[in-house]
C-alpha atoms as a PDB file:
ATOM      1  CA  UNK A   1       9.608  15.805 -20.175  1.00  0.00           C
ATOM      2  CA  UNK A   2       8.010  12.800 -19.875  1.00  0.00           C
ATOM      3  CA  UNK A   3       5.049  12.037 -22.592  1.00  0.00           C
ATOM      4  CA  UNK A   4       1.934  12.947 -20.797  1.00  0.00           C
ATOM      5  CA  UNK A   5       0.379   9.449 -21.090  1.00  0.00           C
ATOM      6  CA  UNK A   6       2.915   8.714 -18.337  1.00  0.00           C
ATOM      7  CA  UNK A   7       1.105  10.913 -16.390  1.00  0.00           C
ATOM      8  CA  UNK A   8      -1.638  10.086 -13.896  1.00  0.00           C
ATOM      9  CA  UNK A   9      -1.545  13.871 -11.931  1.00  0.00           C
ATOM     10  CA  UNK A  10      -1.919  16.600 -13.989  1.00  0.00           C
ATOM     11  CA  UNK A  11      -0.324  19.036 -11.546  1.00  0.00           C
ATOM     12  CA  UNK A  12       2.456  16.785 -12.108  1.00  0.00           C
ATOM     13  CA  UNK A  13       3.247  17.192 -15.854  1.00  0.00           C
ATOM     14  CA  UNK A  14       2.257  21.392 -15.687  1.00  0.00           C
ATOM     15  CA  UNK A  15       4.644  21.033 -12.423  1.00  0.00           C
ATOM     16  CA  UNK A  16       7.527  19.467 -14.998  1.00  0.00           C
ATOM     17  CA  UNK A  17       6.276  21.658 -17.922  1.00  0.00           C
ATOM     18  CA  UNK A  18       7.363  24.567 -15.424  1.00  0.00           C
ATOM     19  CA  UNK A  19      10.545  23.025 -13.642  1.00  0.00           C
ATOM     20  CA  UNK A  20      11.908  22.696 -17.327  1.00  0.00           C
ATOM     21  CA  UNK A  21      11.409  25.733 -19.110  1.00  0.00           C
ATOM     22  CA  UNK A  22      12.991  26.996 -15.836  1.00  0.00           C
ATOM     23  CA  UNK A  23      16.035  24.805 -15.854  1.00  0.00           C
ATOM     24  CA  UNK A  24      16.326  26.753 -19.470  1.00  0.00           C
ATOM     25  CA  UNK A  25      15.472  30.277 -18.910  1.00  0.00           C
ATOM     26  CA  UNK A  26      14.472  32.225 -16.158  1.00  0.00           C
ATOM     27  CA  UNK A  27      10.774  31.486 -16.669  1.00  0.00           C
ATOM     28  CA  UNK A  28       8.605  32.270 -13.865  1.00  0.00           C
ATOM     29  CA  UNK A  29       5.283  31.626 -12.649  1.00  0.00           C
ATOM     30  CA  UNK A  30       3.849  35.304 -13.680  1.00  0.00           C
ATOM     31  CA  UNK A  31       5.303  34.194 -17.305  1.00  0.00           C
ATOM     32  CA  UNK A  32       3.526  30.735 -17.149  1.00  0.00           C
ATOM     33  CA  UNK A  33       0.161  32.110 -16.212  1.00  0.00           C
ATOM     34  CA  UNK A  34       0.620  35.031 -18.910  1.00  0.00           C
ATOM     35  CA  UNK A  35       1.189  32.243 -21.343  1.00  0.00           C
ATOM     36  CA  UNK A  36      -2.088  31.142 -20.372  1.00  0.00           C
ATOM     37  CA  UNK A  37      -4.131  33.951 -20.220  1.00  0.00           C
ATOM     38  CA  UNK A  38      -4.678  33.872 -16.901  1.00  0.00           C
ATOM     39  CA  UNK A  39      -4.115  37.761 -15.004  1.00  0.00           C
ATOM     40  CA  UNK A  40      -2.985  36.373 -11.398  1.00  0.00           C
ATOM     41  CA  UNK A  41       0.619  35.932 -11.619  1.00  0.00           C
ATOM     42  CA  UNK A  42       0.430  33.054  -8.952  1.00  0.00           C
ATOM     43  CA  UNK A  43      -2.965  31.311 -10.091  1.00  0.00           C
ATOM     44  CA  UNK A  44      -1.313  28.070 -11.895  1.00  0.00           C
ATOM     45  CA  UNK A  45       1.593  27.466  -8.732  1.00  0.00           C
ATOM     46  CA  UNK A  46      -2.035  27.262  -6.321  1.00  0.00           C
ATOM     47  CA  UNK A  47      -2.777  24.776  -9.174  1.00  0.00           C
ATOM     48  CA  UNK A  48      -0.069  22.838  -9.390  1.00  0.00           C
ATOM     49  CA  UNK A  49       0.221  22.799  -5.463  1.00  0.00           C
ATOM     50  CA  UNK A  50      -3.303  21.677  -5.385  1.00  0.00           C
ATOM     51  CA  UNK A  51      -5.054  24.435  -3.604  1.00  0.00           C
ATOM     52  CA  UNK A  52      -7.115  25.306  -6.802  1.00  0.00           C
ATOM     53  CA  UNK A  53      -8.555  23.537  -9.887  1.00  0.00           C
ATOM     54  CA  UNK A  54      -8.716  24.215 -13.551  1.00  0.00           C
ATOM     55  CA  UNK A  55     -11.672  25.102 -15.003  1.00  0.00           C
ATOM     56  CA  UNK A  56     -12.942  23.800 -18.123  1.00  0.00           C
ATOM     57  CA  UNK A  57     -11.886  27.197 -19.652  1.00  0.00           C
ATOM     58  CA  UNK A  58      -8.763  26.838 -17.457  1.00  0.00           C
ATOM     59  CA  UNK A  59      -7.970  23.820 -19.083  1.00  0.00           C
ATOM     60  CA  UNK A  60      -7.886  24.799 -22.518  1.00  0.00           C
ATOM     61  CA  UNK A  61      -5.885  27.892 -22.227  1.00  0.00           C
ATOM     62  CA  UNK A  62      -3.127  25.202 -20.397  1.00  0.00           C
ATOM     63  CA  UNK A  63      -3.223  23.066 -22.711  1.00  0.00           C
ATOM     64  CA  UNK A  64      -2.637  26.388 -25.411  1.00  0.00           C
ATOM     65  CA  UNK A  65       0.626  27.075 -22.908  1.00  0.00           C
ATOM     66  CA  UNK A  66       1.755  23.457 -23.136  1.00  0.00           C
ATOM     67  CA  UNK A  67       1.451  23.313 -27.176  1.00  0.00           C
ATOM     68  CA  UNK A  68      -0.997  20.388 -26.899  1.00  0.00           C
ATOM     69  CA  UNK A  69      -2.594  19.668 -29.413  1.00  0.00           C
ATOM     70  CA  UNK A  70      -4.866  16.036 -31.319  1.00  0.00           C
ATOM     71  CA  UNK A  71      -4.820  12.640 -28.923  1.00  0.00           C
ATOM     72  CA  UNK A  72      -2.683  14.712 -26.332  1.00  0.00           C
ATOM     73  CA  UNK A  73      -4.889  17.824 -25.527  1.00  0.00           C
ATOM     74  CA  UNK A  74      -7.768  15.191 -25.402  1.00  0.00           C
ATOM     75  CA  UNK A  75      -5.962  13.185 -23.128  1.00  0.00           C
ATOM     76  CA  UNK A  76      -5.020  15.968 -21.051  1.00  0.00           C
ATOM     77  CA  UNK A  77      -9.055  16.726 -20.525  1.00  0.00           C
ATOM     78  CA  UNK A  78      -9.284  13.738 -19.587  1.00  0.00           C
ATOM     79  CA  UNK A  79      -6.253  13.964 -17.172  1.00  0.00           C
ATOM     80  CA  UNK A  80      -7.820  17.007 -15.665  1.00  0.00           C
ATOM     81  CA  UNK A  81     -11.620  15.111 -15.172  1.00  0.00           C
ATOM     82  CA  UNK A  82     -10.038  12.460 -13.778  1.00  0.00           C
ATOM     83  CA  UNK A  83      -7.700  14.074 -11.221  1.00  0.00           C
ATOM     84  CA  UNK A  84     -10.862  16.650 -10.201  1.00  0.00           C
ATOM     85  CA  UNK A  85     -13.944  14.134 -10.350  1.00  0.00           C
ATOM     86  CA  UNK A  86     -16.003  14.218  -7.446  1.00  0.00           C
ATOM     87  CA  UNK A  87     -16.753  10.091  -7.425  1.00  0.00           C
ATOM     88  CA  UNK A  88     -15.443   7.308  -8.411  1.00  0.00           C
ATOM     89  CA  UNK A  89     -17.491   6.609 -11.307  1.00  0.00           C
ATOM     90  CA  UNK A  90     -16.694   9.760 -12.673  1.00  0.00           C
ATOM     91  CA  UNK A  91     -12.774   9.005 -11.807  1.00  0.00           C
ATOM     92  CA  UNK A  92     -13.274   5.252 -13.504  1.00  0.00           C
ATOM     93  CA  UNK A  93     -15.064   6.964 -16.841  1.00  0.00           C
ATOM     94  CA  UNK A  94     -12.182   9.650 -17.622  1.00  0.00           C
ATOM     95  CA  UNK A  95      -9.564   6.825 -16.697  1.00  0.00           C
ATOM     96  CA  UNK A  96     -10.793   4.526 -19.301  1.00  0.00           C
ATOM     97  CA  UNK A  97     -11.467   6.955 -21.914  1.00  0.00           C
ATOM     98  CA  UNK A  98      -7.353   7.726 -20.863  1.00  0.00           C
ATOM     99  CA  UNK A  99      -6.868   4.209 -21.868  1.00  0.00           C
ATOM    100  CA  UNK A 100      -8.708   4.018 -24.974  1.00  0.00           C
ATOM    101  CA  UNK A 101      -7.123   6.938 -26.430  1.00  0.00           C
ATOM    102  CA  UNK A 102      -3.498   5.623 -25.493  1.00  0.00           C
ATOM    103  CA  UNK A 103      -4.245   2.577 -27.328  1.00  0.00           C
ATOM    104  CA  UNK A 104      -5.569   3.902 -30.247  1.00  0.00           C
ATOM    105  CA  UNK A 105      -2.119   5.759 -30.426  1.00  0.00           C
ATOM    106  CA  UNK A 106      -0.376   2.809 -29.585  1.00  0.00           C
ATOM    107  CA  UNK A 107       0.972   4.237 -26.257  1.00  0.00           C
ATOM    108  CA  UNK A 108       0.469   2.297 -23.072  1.00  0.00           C
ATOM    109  CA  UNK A 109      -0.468   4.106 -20.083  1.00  0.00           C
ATOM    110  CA  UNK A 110       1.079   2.996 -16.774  1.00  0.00           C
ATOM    111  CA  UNK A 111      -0.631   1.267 -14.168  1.00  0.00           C
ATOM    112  CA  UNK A 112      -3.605   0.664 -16.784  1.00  0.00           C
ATOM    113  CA  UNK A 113      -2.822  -3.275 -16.158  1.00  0.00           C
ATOM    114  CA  UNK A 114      -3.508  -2.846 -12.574  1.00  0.00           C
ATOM    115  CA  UNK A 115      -6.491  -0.720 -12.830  1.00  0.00           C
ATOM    116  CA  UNK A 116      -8.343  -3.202 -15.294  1.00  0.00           C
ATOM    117  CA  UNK A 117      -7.326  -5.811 -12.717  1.00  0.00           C
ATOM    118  CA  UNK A 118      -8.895  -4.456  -9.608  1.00  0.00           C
ATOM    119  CA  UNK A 119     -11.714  -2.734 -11.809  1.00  0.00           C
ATOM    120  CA  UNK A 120     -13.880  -5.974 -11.576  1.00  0.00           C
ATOM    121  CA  UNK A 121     -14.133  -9.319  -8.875  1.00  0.00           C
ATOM    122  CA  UNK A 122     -14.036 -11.468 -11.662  1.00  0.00           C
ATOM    123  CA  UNK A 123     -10.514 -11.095 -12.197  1.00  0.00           C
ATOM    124  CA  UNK A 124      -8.920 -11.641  -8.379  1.00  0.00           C
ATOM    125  CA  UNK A 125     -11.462 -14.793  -8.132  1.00  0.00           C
ATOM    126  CA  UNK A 126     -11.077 -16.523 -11.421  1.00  0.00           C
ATOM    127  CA  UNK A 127      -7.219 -16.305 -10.706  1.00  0.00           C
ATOM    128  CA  UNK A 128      -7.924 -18.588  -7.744  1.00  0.00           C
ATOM    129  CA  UNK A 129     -10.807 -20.630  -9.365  1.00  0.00           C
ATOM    130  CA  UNK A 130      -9.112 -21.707 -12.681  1.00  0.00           C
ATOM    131  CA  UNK A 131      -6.138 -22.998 -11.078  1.00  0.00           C
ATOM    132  CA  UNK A 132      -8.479 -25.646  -9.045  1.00  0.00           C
ATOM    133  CA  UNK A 133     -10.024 -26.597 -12.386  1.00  0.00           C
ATOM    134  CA  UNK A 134      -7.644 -27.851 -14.598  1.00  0.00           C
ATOM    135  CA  UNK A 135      -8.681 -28.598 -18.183  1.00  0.00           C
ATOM    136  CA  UNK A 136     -12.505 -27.089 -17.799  1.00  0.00           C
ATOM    137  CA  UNK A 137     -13.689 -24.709 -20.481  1.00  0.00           C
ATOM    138  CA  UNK A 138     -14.744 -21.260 -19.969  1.00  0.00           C
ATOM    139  CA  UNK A 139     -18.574 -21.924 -19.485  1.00  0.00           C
ATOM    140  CA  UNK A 140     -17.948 -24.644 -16.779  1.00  0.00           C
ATOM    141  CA  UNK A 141     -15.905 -22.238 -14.769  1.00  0.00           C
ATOM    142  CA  UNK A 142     -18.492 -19.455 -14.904  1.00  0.00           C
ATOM    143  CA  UNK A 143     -21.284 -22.347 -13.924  1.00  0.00           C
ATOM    144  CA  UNK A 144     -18.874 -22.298 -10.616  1.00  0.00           C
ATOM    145  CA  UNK A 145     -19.681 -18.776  -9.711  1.00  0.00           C
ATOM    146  CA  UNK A 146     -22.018 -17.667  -7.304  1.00  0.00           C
ATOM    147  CA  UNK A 147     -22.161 -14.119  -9.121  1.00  0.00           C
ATOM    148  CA  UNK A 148     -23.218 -13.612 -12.467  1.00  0.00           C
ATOM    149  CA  UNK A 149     -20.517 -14.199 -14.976  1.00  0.00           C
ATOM    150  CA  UNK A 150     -20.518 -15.761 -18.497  1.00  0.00           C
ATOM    151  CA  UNK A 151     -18.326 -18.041 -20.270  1.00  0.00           C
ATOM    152  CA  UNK A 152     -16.673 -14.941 -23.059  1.00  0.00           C
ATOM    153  CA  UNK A 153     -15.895 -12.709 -19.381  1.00  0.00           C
ATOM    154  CA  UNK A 154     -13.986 -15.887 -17.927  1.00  0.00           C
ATOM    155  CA  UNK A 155     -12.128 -16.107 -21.004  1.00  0.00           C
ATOM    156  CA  UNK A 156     -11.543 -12.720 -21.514  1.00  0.00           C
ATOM    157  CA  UNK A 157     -10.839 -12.253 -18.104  1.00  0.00           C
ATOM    158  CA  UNK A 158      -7.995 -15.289 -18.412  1.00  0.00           C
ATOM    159  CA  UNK A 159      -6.671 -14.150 -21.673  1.00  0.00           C
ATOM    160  CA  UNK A 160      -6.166 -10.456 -19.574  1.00  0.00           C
ATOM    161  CA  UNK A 161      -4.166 -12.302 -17.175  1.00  0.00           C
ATOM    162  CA  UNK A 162      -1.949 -14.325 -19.130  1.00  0.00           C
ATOM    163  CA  UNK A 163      -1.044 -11.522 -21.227  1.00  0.00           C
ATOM    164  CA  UNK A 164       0.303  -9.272 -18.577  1.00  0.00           C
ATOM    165  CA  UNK A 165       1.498 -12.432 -16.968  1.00  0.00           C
ATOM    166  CA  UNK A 166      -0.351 -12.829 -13.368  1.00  0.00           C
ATOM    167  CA  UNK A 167      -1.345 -16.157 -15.448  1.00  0.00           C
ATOM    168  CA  UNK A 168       0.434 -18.780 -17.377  1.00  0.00           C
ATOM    169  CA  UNK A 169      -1.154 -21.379 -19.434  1.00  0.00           C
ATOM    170  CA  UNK A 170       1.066 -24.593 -19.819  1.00  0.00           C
ATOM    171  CA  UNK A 171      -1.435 -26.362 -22.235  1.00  0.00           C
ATOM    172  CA  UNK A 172      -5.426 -25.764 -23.397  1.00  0.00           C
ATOM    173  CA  UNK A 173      -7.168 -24.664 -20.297  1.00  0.00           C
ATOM    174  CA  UNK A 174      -4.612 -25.309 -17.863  1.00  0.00           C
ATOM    175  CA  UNK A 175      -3.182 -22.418 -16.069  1.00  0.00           C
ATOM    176  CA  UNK A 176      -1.155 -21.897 -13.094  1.00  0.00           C
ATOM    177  CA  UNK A 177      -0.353 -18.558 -10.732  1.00  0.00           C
ATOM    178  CA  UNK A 178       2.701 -16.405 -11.455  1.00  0.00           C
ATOM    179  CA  UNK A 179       4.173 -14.648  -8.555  1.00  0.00           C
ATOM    180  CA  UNK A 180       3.807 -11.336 -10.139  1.00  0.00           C
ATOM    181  CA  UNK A 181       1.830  -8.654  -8.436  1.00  0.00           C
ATOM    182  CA  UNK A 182       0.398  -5.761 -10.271  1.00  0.00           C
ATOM    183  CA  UNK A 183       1.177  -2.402  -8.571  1.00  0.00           C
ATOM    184  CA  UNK A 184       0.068   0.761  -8.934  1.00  0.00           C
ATOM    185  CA  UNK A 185       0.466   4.723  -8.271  1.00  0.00           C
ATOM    186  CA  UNK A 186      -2.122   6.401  -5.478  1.00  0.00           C
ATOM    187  CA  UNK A 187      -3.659   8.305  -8.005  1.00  0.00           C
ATOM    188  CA  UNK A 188      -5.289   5.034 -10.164  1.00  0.00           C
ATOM    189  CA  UNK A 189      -5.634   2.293  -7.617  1.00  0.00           C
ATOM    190  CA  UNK A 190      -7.699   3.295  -5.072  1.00  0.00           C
ATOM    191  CA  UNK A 191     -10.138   3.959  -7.345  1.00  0.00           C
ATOM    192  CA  UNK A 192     -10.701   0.665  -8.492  1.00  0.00           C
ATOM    193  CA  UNK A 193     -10.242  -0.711  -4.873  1.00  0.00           C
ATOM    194  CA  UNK A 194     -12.970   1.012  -3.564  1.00  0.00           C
ATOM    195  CA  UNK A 195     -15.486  -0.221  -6.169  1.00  0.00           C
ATOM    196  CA  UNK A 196     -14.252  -3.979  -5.789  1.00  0.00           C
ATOM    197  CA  UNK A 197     -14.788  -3.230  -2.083  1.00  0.00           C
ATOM    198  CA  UNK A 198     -18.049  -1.945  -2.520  1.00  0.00           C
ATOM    199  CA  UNK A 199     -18.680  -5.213  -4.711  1.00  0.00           C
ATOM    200  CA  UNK A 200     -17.238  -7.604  -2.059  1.00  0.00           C
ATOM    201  CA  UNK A 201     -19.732  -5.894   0.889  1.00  0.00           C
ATOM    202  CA  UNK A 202     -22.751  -5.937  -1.038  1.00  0.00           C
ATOM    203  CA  UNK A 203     -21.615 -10.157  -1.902  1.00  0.00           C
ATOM    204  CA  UNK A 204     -20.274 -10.237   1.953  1.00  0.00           C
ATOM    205  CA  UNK A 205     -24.502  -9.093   2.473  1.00  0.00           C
ATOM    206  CA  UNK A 206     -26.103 -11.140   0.088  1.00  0.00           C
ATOM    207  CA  UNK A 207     -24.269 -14.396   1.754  1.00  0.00           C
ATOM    208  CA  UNK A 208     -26.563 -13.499   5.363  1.00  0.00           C
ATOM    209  CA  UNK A 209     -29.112 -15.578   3.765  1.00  0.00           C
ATOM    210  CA  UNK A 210     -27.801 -17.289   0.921  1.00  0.00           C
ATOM    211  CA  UNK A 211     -25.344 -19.386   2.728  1.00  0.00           C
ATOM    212  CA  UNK A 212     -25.651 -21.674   5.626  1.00  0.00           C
ATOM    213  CA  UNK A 213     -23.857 -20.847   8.740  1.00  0.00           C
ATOM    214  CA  UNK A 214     -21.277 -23.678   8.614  1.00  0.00           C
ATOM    215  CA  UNK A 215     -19.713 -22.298   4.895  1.00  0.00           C
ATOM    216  CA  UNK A 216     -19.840 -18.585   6.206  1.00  0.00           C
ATOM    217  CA  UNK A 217     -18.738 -16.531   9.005  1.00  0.00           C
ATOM    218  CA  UNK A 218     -20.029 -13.368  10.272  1.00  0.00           C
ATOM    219  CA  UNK A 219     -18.677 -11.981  13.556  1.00  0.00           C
ATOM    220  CA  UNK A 220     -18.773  -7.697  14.735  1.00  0.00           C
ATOM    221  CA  UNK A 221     -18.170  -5.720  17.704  1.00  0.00           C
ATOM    222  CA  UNK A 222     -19.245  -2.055  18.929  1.00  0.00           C
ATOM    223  CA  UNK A 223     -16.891  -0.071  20.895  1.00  0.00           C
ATOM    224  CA  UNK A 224     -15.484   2.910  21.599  1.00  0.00           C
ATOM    225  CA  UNK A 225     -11.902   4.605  21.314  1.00  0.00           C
ATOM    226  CA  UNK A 226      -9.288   7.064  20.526  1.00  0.00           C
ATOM    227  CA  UNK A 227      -6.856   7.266  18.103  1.00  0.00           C
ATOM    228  CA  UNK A 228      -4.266   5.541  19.559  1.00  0.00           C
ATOM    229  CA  UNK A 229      -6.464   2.089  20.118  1.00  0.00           C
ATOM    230  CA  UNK A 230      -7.674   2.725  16.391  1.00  0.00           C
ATOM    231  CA  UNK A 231      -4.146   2.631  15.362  1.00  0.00           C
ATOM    232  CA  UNK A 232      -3.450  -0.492  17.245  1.00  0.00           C
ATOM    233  CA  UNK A 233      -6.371  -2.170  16.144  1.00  0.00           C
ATOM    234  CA  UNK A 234      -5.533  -2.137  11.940  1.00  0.00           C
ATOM    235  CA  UNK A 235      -2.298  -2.812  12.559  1.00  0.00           C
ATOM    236  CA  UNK A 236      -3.863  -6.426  14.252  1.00  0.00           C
ATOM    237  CA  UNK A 237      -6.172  -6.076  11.475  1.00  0.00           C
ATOM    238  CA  UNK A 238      -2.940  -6.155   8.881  1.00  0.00           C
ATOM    239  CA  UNK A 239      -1.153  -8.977  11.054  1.00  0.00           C
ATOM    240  CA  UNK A 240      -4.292 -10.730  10.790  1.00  0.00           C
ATOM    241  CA  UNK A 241      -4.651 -10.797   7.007  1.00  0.00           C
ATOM    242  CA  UNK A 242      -1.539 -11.820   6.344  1.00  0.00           C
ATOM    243  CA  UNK A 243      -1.733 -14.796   9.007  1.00  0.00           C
ATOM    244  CA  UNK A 244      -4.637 -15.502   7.125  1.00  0.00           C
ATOM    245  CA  UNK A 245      -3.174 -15.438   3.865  1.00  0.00           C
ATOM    246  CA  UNK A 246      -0.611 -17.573   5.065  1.00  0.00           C
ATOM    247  CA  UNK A 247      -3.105 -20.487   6.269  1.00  0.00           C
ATOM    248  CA  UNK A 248      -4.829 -20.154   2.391  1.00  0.00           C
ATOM    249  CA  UNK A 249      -1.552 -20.686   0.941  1.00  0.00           C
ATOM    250  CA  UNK A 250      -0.636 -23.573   3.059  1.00  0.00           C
ATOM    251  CA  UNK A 251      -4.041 -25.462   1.464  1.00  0.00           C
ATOM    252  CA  UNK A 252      -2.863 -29.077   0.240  1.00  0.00           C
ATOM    253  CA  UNK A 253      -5.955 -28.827  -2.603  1.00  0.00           C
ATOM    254  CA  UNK A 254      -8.139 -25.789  -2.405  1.00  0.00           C
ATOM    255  CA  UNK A 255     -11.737 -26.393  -3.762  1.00  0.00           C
ATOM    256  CA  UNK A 256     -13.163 -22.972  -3.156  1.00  0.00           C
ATOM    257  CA  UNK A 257     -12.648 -19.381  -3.310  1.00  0.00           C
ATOM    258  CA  UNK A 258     -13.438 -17.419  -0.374  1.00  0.00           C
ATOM    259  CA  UNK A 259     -13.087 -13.944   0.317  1.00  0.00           C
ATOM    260  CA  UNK A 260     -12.172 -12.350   3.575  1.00  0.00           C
ATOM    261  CA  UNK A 261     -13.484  -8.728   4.812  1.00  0.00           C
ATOM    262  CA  UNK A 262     -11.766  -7.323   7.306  1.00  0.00           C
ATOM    263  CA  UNK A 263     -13.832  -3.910   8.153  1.00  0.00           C
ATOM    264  CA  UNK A 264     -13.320  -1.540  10.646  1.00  0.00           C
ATOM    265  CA  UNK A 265     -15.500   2.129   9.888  1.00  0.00           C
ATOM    266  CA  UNK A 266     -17.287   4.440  12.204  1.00  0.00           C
ATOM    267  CA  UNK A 267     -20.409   4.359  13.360  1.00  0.00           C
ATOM    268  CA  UNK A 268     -20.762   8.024  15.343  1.00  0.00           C
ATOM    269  CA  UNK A 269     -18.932  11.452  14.557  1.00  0.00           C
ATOM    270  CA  UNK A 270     -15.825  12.481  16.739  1.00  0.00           C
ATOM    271  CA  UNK A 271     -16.185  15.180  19.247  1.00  0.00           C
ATOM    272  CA  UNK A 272     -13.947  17.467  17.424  1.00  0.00           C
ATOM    273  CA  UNK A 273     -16.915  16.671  14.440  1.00  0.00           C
ATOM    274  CA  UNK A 274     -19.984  17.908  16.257  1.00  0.00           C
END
């Protein structure tokens, strides 16, 4: 198996724990749960299909049947709080606690380089920023920020992306873009996307009346369809974006960042809601 800091699914590495000792032995799913104390033969496949959830008693009597035991049984709490977290804050907390505890061991858990990416704005919009600025210090970079930031996050922030390349420095404050993209599993990401998304629409609000109408552009319709025209619509929503991206990377000498929304949500319940 797999060491379980290469896990982001829980389900997953009991799923493996089980498809092994099977491969070996005629182990069954009435054995697994017996190993874990648990009396229904078929309570741990509902888990590991995802139709039930570990409790926190649950968890420690898997973690018994898996032989966990110091940085991994914590990490496997963690594991389990992160996969069954109600919110994303929740989700975020247990992920980073995942993190620290793979780093204290020296173990690096995948996709963490994405997740600390997309975790905060900062990152996507200094990438952009200190490539215009050539040769300015931390602190005159932050002074270029509408939002909050100081001097020690910019330079944390670029030290981050150097070292997992996404930046490269060719001489003292003078970076340039790689053409690396960080990706990551569906298990991590969309956490973090959906709290730089929430950051974005609250900035996207706050420029209403902060900005004047010929540096910003707000435009919306109201209207009603069915599935199909939804479809349709954010796939021209996709072909959009990247038309658009293609126009920003066609820019002889950029001198700003923007950022680009492109929302489409509902505004009523569907009939087969009521």
């Amino acid at each position: 198996m797999k060491p379980i800091t290469e896990y982001q699914d829980y389900r997953c590495y009991m799923q493996d724990f089980y498809d092994e000792r099977k491969s070996a032995s005629s182990f069954t799913w009435r054995e697994y749960a017996r190993l874990a104390g648990f009396t229904s033969p078929t309570y741990l496949k509902l888990v590991c299909e995802g139709r039930s959830n570990l409790s926190d008693l649950g968890v420690e009597r898997v973690a018994s049947a898996l032989s966990l035991g110091g940085f991994e049984l914590v990490y496997f709490r963690y594991l389990v709080c992160f996969n069954q977290a109600k919110d994303d804050e929740t989700r975020k907390k247990a992920y980073a606690s995942m993190q620290d505890i793979a780093k204290a061991n020296k173990i690096r858990v995948v996709d963490s380089d994405a997740f600390t990416y997309f975790e905060s704005w900062k990152n996507p919009v200094l990438r952009e920023l200190v490539t215009m600025m050539p040769g300015a210090d931390p602190e005159a970079i932050a002074k270029m920020c509408w939002q909050p930031v100081t001097a020690e996050e910019v330079r944390q922030s670029l030290d981050f992306m150097v070292s997992v390349g996404l930046l490269k420095k060719k001489s003292k404050n003078v970076y340039e873009q790689s053409d690396k993209a960080l990706m990551g599993n569906s298990e991590v990401i969309p956490v973090t996307i959906r709290s730089m998304h929430r950051d974005m629409a609250g900035f996207a609000q706050k420029a209403i009346d902060e900005f004047d109408v010929n540096d910003r552009n707000f435009t919306g319709v109201t209207m009603g369809v069915d599935r199909s025209a939804y479809d349709q619509i954010v796939r021209e929503l996709e072909s959009c974006r990247r038309k658009i991206v293609a126009i920003a990377n066609s820019s002889q000498k950029p001198d700003r960042v923007y950022r680009v929304n492109l929302q489409l949500f509902p505004l009523t319940k569907g009939k087969e809601e009521k």
